[in-house]
Protein backbone atom coordinates (compact mmCIF):
# COMPACT_ATOMS: atom_id res chain seq x y z
CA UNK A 1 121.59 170.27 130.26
CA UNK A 2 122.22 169.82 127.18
CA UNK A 3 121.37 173.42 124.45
CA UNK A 4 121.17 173.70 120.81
CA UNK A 5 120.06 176.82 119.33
CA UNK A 6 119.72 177.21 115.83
CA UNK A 7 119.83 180.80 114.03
CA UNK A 8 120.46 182.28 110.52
CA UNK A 9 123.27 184.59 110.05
CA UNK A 10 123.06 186.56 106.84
CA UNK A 11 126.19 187.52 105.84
CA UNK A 12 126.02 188.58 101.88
CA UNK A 13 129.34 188.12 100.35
CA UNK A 14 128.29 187.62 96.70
CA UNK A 15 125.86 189.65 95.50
CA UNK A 16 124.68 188.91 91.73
CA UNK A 17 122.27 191.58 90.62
CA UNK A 18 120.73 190.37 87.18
CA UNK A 19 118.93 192.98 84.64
CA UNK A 20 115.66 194.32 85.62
CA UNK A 21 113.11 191.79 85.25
CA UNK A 22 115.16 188.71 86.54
CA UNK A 23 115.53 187.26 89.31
CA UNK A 24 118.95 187.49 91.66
CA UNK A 25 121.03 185.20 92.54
CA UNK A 26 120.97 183.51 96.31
CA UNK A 27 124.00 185.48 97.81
CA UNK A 28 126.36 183.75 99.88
CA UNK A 29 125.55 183.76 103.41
CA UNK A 30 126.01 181.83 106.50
CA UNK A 31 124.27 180.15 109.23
CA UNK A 32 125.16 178.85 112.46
CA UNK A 33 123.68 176.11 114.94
CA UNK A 34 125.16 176.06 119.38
CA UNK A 35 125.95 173.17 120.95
CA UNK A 36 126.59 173.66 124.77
CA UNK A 37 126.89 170.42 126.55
CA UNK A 38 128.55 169.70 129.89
CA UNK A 39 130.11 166.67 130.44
CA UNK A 40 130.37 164.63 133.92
CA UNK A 41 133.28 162.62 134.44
CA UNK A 42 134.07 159.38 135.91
CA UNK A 43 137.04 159.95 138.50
CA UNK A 44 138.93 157.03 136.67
CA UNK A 45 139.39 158.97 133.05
CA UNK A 46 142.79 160.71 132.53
CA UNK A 47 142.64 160.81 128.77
CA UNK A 48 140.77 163.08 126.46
CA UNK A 49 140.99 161.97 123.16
CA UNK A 50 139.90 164.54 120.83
CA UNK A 51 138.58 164.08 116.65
CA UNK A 52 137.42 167.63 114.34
CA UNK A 53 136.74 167.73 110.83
CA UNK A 54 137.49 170.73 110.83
CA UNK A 55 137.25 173.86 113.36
CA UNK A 56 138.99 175.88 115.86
CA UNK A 57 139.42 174.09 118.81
CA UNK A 58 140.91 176.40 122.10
CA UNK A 59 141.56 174.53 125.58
CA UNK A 60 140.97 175.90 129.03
CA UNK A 61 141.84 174.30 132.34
CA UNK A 62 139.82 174.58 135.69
CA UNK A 63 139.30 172.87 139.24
CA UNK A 64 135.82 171.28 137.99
CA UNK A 65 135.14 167.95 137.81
CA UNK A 66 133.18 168.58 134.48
CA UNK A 67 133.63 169.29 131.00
CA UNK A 68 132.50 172.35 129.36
CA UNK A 69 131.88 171.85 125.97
CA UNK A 70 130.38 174.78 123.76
CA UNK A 71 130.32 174.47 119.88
CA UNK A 72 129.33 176.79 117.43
CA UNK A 73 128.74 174.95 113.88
CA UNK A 74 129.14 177.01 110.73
CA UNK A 75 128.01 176.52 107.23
CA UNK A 76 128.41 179.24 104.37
CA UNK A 77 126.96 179.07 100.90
CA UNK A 78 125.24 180.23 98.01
CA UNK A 79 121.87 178.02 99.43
CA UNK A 80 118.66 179.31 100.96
CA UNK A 81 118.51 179.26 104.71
CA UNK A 82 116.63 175.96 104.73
CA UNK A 83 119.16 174.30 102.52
CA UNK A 84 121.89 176.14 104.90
CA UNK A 85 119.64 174.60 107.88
CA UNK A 86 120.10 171.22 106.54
CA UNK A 87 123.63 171.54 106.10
CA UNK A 88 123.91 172.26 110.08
CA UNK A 89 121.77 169.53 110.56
CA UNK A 90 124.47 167.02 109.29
CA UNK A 91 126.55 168.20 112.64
CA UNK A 92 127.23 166.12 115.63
CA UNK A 93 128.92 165.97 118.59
CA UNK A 94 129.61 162.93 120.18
CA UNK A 95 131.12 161.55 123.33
CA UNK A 96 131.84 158.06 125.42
CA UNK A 97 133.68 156.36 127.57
CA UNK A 98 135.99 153.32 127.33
CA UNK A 99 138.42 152.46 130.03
CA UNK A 100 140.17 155.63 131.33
CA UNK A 101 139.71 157.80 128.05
CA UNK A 102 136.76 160.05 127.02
CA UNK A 103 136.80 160.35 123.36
CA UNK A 104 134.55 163.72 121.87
CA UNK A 105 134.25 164.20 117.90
CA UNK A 106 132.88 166.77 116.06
CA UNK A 107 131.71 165.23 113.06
CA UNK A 108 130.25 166.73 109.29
CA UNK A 109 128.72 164.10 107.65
CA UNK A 110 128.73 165.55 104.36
CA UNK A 111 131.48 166.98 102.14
CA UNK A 112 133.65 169.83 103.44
CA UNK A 113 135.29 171.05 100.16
CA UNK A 114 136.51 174.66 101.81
CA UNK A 115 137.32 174.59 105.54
CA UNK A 116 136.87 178.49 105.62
CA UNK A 117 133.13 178.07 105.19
CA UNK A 118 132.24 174.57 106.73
CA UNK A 119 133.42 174.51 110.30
CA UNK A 120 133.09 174.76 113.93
CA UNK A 121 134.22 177.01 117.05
CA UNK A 122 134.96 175.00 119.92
CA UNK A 123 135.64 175.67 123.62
CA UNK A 124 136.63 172.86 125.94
CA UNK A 125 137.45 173.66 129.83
CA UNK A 126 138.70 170.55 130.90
CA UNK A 127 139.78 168.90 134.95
CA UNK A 128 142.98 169.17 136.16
CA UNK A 129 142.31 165.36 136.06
CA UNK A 130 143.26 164.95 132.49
CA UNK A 131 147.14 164.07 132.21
CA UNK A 132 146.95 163.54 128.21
CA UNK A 133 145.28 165.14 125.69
CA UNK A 134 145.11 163.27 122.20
CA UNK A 135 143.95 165.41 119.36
CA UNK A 136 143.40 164.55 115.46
CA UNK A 137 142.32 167.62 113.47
CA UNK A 138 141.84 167.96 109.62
CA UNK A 139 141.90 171.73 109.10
CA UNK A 140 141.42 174.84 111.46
CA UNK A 141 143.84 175.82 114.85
CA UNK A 142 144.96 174.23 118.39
CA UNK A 143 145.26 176.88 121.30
CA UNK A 144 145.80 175.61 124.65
CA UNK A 145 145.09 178.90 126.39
CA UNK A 146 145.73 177.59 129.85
CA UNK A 147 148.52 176.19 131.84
CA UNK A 148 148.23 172.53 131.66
CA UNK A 149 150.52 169.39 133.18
CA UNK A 150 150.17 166.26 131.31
CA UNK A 151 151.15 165.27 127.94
CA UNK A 152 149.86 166.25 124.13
CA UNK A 153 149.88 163.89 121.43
CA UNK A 154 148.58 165.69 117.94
CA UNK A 155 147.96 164.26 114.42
CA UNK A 156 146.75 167.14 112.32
CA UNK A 157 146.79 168.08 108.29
CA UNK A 158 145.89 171.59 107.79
CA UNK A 159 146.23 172.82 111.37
CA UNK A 160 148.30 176.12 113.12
CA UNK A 161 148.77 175.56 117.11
CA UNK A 162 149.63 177.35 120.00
CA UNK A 163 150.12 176.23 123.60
CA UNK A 164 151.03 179.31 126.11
CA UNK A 165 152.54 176.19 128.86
CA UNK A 166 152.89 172.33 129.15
CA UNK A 167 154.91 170.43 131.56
CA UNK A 168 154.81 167.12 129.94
CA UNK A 169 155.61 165.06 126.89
CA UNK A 170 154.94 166.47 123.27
CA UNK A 171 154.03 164.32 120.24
CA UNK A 172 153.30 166.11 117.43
CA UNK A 173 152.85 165.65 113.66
CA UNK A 174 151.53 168.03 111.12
CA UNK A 175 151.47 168.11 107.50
CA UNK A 176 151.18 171.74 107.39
CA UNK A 177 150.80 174.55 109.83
CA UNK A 178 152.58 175.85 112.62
CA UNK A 179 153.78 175.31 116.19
CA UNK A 180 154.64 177.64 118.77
CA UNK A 181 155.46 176.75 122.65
CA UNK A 182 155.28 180.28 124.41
CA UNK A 183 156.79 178.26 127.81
CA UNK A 184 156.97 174.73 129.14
CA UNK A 185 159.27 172.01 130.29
CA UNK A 186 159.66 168.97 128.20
CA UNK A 187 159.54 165.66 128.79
CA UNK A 188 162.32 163.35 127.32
CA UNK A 189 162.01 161.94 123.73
CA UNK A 190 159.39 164.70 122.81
CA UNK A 191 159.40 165.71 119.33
CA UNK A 192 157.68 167.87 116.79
CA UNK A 193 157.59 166.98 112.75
CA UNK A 194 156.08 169.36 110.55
CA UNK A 195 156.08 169.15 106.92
CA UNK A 196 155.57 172.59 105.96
CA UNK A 197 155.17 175.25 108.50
CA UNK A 198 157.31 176.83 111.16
CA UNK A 199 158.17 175.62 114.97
CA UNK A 200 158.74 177.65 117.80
CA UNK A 201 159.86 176.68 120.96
CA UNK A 202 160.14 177.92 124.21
CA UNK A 203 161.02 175.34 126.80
CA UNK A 204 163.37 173.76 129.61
CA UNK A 205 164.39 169.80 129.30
CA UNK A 206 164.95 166.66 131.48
CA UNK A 207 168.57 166.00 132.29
CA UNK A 208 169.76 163.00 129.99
CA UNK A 209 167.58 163.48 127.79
CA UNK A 210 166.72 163.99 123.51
CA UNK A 211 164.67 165.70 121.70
CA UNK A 212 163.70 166.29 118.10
CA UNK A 213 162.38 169.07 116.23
CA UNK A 214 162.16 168.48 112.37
CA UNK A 215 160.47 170.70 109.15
CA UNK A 216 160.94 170.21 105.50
CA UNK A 217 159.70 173.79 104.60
CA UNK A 218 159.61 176.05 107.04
CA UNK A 219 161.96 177.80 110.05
CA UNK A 220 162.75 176.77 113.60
CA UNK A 221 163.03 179.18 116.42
CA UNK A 222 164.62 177.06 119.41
CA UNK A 223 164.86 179.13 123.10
CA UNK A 224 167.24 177.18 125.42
CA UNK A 225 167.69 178.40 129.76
CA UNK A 226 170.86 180.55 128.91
CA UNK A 227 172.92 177.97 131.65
CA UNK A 228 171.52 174.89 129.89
CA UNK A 229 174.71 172.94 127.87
CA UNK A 230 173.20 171.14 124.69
CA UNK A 231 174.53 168.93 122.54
CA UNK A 232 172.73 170.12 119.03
CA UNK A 233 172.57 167.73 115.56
CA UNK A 234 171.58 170.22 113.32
CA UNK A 235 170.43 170.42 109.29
CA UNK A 236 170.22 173.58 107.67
CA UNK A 237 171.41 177.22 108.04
CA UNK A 238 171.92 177.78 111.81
CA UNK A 239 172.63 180.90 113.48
CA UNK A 240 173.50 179.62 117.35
CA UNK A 241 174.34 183.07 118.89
CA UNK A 242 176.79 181.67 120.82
CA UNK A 243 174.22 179.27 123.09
CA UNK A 244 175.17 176.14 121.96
CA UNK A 245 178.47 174.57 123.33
CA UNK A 246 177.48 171.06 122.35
CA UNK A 247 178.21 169.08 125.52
CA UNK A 248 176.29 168.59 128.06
CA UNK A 249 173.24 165.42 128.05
CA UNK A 250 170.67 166.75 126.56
CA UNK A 251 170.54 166.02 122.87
CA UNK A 252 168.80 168.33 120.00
CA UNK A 253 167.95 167.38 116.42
CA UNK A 254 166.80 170.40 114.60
CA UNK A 255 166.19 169.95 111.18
CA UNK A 256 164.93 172.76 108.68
CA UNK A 257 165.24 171.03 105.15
CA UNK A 258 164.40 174.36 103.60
CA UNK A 259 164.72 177.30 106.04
CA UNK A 260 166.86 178.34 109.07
CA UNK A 261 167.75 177.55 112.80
CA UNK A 262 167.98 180.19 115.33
CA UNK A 263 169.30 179.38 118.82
CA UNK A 264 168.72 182.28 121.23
CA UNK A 265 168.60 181.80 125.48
CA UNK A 266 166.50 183.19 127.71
């Protein structure tokens, strides 16, 4: 069963007194509108494709055969709370299927000209049946907060992410934010670009395998099984510790245009 409940949050954060006689300015407040929807799955659909304007998005796993999907819209301004109430009306959450993928969005139809007060929570427990998880995210943060085998593709702008644990393949692209893998095992040809943010990594690798892991502005933190031989193509000021032998078949790139490289085992 689907629940929306709508309530008014007043949280004063401007507060324009004017001299006695006239009347005060609407302070800045917020409001905030709950989505809760489960979602049934056909036993075919292995994909979750994923689409937020902006919002924090965390990821649990469980043994269901449902999705639980609970949003909590936010909207802050300098409006009354019937202006503010309109504003959460221009929310939506939407969902379908098409072949073996379930795509949800969270979708503002109006203008969203500061993330920080136009934006939604979300929490997704998803099936063990879903092997990929596609997610493209304007502003906000990623946290998969559960283990989870299958494979992450991610498009983002203005996004910081965390995953505690994948066993899979990694795509990921970011114009600015961070990355960090606490632990996981990575498929071959996984990579991570990031224009301006850091990447950390935690992982194992495939045998015969490459991998790339690339920022223009920003540092890369690279933890490597203290047996594993790597062959490393590297850009940028490195400090290796003494893991890196290069030989071996796995391949690194690690690129840090303007920062450093650190190689540490574990």
């Amino acid at each position: 069963m689907k629940r929306v409940i709508l309530c008014i949050l007043f949280i004063p954060l401007i507060c324009l007194s004017g001299c006695k006689g006239k009347s005060s300015a609407v302070p800045k407040h917020g409001a905030a509108m709950y989505n809760d929807l489960p979602i049934a799955l056909s036993s075919g659909i292995k994909t979750l494709d994923i689409t937020i304007d902006s919002g924090n998005l965390q990821i649990y796993c469980w043994d269901k055969k449902i999705i639980k999907s609970e949003a909590k819209h936010i909207v802050r301004d300098n409006k009354t709370d019937e202006e503010l109430e309109k504003m959460l009306r221009k929310y939506s959450v939407e969902k379908k299927e098409k072949e073996n993928t379930l795509f949800y969005k969270i979708n503002y139809s109006g203008s969203i000209n500061n993330p920080k007060d136009i934006y939604t929570d979300i929490n997704l427990t998803i099936p063990k049946q879903i092997k990929n998880i596609h997610i493209s995210q304007q502003y906000g943060s990623i946290a998969l907060m559960d283990k989870f085998e299958g494979n992450i593709e991610a498009d983002l702008d203005s996004v910081n992410s965390v995953i505690k644990y994948m066993k899979g393949f990694l795509a990921y692209e970011c114009d600015k934010g961070t990355l960090r893998l606490d632990l996981g095992k990575l498929e071959n040809q996984s990579f991570v670009n990031i224009s301006s943010g850091n990447i950390y990594i935690k992982s194992q690798y495939q045998n015969k395998s490459a991998y790339s892991f690339k920022t223009k502005k920003g540092n890369i933190d690279l933890l490597f099984p203290k047996d594993l031989k790597v062959k490393l193509n590297s850009f940028g000021a490195i400090d290796s510790n003494g893991i890196i032998e290069n030989e071996g078949d796995i391949e690194v790139e690690a690129y840090a245009d303007m920062g450093k490289i650190s190689i540490n085992g574990y």
